[in-house]
N, C-alpha and C. Protein backbone atom coordinates (compact mmCIF):
# COMPACT_ATOMS: atom_id res chain seq x y z
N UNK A 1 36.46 -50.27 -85.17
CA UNK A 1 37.04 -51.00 -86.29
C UNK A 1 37.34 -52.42 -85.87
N UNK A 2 36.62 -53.41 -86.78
CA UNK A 2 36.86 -54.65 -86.04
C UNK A 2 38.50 -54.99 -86.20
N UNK A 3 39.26 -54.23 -87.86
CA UNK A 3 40.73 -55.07 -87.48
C UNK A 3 41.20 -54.28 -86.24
N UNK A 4 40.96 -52.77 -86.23
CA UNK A 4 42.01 -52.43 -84.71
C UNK A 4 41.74 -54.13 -83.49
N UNK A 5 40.47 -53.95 -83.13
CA UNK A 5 39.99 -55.08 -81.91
C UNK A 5 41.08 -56.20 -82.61
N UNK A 6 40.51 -56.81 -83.35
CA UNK A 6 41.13 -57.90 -83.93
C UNK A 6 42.81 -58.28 -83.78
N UNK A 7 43.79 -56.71 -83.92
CA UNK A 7 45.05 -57.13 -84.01
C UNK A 7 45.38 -56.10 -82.32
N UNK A 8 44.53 -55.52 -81.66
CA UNK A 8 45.11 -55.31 -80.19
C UNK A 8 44.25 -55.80 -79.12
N UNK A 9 43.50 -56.43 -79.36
CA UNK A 9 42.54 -57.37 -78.37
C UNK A 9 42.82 -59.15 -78.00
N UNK A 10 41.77 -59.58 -77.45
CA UNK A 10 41.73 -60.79 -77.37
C UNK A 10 41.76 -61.61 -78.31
N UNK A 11 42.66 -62.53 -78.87
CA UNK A 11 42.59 -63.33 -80.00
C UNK A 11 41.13 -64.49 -80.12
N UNK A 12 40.59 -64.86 -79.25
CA UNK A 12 39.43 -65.50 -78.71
C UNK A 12 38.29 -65.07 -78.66
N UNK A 13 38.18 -63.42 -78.90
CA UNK A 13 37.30 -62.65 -78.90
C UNK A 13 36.64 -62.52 -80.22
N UNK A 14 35.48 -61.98 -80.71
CA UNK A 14 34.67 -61.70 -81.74
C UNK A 14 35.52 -61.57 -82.87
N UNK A 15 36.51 -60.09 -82.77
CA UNK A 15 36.91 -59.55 -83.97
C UNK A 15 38.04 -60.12 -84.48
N UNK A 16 39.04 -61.29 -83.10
CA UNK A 16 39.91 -62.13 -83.04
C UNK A 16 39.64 -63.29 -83.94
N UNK A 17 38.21 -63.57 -83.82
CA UNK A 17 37.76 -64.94 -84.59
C UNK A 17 37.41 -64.08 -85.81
N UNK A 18 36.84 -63.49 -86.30
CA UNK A 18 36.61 -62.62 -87.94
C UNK A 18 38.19 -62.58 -88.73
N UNK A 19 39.46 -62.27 -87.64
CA UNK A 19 40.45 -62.25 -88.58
C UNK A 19 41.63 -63.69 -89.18
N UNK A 20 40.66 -64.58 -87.84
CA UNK A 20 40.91 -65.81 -88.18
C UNK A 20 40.12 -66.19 -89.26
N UNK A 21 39.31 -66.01 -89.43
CA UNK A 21 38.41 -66.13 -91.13
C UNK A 21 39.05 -65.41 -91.91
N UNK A 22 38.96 -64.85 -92.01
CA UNK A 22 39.65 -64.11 -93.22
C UNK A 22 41.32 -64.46 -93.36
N UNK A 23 41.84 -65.02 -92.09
CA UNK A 23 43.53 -65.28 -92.53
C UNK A 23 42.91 -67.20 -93.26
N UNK A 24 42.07 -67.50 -92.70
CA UNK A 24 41.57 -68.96 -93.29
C UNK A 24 41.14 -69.38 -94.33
N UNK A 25 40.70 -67.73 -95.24
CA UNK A 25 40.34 -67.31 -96.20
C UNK A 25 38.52 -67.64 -96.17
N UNK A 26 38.05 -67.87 -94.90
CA UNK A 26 36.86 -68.21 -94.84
C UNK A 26 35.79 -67.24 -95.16
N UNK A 27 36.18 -65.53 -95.44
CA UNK A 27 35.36 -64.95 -95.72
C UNK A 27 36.41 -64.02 -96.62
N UNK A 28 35.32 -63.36 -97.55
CA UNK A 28 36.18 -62.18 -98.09
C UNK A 28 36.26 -60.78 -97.74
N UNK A 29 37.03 -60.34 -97.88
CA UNK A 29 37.13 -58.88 -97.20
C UNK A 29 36.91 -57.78 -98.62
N UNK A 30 36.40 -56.88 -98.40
CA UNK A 30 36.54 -55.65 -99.32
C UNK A 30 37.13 -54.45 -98.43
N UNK A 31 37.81 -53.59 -99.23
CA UNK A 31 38.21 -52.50 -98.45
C UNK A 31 38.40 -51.84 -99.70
N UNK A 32 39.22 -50.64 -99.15
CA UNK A 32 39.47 -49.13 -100.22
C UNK A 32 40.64 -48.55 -99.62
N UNK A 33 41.60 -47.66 -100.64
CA UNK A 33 42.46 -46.92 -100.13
C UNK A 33 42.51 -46.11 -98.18
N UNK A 34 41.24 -45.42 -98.73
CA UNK A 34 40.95 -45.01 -97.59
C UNK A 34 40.55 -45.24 -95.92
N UNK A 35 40.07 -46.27 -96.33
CA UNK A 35 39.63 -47.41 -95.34
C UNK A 35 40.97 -48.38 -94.70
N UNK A 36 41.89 -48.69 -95.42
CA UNK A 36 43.34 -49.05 -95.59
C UNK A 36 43.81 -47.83 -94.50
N UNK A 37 44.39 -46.68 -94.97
CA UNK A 37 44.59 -45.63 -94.77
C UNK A 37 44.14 -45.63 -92.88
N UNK A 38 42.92 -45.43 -93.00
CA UNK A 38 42.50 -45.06 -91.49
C UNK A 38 42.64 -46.44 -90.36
N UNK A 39 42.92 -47.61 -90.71
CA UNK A 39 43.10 -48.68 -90.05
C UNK A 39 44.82 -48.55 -90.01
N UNK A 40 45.85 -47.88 -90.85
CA UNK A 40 47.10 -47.97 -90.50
C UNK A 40 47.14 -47.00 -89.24
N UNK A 41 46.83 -45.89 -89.52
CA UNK A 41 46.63 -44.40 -88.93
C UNK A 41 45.99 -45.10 -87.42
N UNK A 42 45.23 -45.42 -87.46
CA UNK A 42 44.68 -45.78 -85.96
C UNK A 42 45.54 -46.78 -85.17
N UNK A 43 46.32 -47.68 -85.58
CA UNK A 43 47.02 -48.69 -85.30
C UNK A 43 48.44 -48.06 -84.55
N UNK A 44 48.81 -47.52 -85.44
CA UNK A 44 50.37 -46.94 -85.25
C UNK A 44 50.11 -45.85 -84.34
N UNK A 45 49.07 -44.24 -84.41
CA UNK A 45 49.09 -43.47 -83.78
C UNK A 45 48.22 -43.59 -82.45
N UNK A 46 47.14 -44.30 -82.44
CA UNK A 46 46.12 -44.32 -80.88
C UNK A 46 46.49 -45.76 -80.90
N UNK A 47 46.89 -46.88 -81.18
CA UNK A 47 46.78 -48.06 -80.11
C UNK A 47 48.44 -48.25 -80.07
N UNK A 48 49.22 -47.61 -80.57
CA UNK A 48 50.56 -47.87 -80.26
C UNK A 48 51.14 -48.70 -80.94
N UNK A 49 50.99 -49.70 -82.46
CA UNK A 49 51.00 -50.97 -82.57
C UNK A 49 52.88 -50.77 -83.44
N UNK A 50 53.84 -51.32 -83.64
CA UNK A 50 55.19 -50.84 -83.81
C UNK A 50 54.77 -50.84 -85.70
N UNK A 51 54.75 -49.55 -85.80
CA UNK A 51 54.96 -49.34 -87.23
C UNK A 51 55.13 -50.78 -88.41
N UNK A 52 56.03 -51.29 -87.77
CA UNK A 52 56.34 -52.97 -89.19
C UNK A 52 55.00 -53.59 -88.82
N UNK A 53 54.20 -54.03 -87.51
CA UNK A 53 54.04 -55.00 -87.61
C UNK A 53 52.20 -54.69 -88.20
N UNK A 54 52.27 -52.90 -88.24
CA UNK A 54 50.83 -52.38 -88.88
C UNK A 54 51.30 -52.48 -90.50
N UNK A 55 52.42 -51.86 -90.82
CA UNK A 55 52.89 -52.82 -92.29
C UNK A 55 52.88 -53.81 -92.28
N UNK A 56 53.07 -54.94 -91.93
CA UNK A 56 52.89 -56.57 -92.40
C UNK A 56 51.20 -56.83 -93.01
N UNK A 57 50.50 -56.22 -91.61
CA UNK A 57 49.29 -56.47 -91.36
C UNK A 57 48.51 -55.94 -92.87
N UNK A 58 48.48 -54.57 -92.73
CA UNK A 58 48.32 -54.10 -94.54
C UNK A 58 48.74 -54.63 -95.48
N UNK A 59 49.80 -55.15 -95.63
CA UNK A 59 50.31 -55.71 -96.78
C UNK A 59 49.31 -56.94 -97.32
N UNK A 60 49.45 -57.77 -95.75
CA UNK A 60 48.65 -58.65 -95.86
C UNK A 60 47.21 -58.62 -96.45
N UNK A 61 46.82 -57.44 -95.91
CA UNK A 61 44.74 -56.92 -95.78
C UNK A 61 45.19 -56.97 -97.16
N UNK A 62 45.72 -55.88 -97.59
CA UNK A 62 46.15 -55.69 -99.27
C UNK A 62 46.31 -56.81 -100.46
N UNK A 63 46.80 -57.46 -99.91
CA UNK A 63 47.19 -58.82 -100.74
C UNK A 63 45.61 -59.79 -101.29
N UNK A 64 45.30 -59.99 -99.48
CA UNK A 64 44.02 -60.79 -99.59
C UNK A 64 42.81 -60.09 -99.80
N UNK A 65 42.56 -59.29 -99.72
CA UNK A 65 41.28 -58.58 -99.95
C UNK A 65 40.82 -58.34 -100.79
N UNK A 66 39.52 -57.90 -101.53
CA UNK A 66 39.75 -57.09 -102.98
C UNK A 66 39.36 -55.51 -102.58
N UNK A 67 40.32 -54.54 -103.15
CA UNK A 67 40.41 -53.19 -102.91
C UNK A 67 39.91 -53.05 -104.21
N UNK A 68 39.01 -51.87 -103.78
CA UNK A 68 37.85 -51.27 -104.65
C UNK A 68 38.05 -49.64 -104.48
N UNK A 69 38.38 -49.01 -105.77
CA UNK A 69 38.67 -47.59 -105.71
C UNK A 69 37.24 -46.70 -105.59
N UNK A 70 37.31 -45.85 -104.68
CA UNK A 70 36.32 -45.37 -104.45
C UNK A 70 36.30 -43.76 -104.85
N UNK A 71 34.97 -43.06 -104.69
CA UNK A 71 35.10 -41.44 -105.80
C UNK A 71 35.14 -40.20 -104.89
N UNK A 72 34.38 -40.88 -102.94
CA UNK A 72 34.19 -40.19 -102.32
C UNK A 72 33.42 -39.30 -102.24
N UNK A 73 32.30 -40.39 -102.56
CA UNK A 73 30.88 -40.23 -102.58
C UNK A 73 29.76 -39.38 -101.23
N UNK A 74 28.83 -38.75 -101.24
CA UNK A 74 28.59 -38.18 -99.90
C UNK A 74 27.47 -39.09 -99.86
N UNK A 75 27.22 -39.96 -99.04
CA UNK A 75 26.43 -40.88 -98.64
C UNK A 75 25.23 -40.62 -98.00
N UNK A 76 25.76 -39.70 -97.03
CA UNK A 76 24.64 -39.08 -96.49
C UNK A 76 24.47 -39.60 -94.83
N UNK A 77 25.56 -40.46 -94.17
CA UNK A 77 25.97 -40.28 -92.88
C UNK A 77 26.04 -39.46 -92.06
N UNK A 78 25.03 -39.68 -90.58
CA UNK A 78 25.64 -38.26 -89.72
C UNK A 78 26.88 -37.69 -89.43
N UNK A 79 28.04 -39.38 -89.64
CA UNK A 79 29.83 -38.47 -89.65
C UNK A 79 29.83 -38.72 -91.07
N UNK A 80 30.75 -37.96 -91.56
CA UNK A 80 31.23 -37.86 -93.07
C UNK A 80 31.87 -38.82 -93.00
N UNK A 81 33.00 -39.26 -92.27
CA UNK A 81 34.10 -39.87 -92.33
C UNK A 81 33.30 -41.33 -92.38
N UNK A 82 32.24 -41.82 -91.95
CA UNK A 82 31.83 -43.03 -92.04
C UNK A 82 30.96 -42.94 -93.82
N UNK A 83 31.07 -42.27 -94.56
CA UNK A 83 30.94 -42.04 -96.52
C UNK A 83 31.45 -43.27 -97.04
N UNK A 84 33.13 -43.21 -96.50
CA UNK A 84 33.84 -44.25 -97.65
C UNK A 84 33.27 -45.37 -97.10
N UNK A 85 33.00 -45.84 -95.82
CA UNK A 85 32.49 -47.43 -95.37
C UNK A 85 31.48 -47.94 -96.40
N UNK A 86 30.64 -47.16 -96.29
CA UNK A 86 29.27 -47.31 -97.38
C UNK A 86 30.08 -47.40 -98.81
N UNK A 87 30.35 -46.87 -99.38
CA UNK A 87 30.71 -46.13 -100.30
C UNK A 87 31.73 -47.87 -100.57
N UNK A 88 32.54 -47.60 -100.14
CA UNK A 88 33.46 -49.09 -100.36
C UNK A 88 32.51 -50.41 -100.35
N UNK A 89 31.68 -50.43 -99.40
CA UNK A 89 31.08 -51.66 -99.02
C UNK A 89 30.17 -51.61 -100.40
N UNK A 90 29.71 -50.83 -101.05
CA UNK A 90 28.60 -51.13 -101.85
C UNK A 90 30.01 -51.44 -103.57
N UNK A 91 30.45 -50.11 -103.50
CA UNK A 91 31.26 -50.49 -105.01
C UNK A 91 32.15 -51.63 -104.92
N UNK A 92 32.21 -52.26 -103.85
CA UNK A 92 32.91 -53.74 -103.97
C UNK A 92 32.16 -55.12 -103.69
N UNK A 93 30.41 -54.26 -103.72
CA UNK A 93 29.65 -55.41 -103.81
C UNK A 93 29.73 -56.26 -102.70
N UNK A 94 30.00 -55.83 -101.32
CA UNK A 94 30.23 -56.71 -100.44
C UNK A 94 28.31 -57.24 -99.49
N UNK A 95 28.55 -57.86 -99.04
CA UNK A 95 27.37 -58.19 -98.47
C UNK A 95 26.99 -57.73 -97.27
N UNK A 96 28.15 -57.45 -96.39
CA UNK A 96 28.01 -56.86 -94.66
C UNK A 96 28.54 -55.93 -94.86
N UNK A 97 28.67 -54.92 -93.63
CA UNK A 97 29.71 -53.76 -93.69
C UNK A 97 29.71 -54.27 -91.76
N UNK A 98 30.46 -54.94 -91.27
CA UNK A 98 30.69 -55.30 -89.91
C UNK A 98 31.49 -54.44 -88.71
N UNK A 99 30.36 -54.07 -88.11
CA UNK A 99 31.15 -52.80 -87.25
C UNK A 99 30.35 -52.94 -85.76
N UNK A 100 30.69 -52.26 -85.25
CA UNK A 100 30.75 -51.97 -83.46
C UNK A 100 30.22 -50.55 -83.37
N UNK A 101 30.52 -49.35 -84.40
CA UNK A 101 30.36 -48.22 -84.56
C UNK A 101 29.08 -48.15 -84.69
N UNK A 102 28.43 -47.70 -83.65
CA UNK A 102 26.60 -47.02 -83.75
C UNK A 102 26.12 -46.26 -84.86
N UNK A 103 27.03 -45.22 -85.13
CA UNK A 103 27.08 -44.63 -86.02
C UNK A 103 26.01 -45.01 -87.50
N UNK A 104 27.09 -46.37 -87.60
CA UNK A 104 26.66 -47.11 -88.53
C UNK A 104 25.72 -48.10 -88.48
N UNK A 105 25.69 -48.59 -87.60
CA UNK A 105 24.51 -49.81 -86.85
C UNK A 105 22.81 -49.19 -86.65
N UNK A 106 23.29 -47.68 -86.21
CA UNK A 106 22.21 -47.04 -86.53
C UNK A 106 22.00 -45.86 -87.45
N UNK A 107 21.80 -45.72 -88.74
CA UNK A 107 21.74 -44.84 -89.91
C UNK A 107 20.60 -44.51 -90.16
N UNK A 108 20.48 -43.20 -90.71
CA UNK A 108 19.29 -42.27 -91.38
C UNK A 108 18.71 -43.09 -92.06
N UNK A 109 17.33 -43.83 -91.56
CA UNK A 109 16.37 -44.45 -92.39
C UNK A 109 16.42 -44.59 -93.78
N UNK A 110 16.94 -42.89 -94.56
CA UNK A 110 17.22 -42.92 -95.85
C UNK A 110 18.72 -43.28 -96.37
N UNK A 111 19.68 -43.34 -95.62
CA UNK A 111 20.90 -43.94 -95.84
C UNK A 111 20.69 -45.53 -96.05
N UNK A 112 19.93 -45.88 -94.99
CA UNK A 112 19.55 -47.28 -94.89
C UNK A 112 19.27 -47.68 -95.97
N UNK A 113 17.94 -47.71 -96.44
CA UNK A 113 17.08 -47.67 -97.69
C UNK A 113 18.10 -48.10 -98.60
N UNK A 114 18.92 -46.95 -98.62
CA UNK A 114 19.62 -47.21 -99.90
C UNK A 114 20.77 -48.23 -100.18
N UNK A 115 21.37 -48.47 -98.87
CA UNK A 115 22.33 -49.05 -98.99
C UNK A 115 21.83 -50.76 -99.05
N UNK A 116 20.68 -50.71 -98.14
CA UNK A 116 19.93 -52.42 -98.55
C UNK A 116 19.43 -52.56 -99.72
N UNK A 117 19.08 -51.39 -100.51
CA UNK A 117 18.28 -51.62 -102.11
C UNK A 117 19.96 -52.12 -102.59
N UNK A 118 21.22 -51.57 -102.45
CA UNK A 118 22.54 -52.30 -103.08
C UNK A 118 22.78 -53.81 -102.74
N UNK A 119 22.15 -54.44 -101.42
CA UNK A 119 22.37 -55.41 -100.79
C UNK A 119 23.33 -55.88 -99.90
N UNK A 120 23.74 -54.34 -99.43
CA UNK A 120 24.41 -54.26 -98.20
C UNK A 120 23.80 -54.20 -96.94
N UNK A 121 24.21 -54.37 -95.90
CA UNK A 121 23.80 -55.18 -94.33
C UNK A 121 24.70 -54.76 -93.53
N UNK A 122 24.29 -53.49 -92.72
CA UNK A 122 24.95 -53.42 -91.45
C UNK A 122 25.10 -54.32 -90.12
N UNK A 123 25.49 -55.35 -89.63
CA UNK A 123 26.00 -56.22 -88.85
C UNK A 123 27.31 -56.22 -87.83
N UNK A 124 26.96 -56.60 -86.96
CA UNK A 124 28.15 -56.54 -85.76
C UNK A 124 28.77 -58.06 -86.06
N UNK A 125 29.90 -57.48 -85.24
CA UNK A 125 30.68 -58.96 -85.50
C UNK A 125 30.14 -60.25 -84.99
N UNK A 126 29.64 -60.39 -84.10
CA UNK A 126 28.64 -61.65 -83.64
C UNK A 126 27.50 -62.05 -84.36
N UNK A 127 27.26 -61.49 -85.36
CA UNK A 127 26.21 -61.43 -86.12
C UNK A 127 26.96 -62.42 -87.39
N UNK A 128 27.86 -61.86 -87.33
CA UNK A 128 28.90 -62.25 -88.86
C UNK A 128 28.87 -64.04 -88.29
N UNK A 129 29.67 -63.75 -87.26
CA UNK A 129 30.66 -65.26 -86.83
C UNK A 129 29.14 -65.86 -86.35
N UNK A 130 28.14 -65.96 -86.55
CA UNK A 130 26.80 -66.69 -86.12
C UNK A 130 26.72 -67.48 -88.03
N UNK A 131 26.80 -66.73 -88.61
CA UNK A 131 26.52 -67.28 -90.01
C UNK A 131 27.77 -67.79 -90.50
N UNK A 132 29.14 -68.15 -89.80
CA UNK A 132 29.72 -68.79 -90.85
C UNK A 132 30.32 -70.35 -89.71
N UNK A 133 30.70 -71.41 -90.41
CA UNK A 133 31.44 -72.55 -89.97
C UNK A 133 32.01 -72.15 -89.17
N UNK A 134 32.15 -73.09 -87.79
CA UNK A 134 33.29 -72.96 -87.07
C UNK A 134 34.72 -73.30 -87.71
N UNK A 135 35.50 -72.50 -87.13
CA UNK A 135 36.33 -72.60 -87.45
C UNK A 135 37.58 -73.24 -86.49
């Protein structure tokens, strides 16, 4: 998950500079309940982060982002749990879905297919921060 990297990593680093775009408002973010959900959950329970400051952080994602309700769709991913990524990334019309996760970087030819006929783009974060202004 690039925000986990982003808010317990190197600020200088890839996912450090993506959340400096997005606090710059230089890119837009889409997300979903669920997607929300598993970025609090990972924050607070595996990286340790103090409960308020994974609330601020949501509030924030929440505020700036546009959240797109999703139906929980079966996509057709080898993990299930990577459904809503797709699933969000396309019903909010986003253009990338930016991840580190293989999973997703590498998908069932026919997952693929479909998700580029929506005009979605699996991309790593260096991929992202190559196409936009320095910041």
């Amino acid at each position: 998950m690039v925000w986990v990297s982003a808010l317990t990593g190197n600020p200088n680093a890839s996912s450090g500079r993506i959340l400096k775009a997005f606090l710059a408002e230089a890119i837009t973010v889409v997300t979903s309940g669920p997607l929300v959900d598993e970025i609090a959950e990972t924050l607070v329970q595996y990286m340790m982060v103090p409960p308020l400051e994974v609330e601020r952080f949501i509030a924030l994602l929440c505020a700036r982002a546009d959240v797109v309700p999703i139906r929980h769709q079966v996509m057709g991913c080898k993990d299930p749990d990577d459904d809503p990524v797709l699933e969000t990334a396309i019903a909010g019309q986003a253009n990338f879905i930016v991840t580190r996760d293989r999973r997703l970087l590498e998908l069932p030819s026919h997952v693929h297919d479909y998700i580029t006929r929506a005009g979605v783009w699996v991309i790593g974060p260096e991929q992202l921060l190559s196409r936009l202004a320095p910041l």
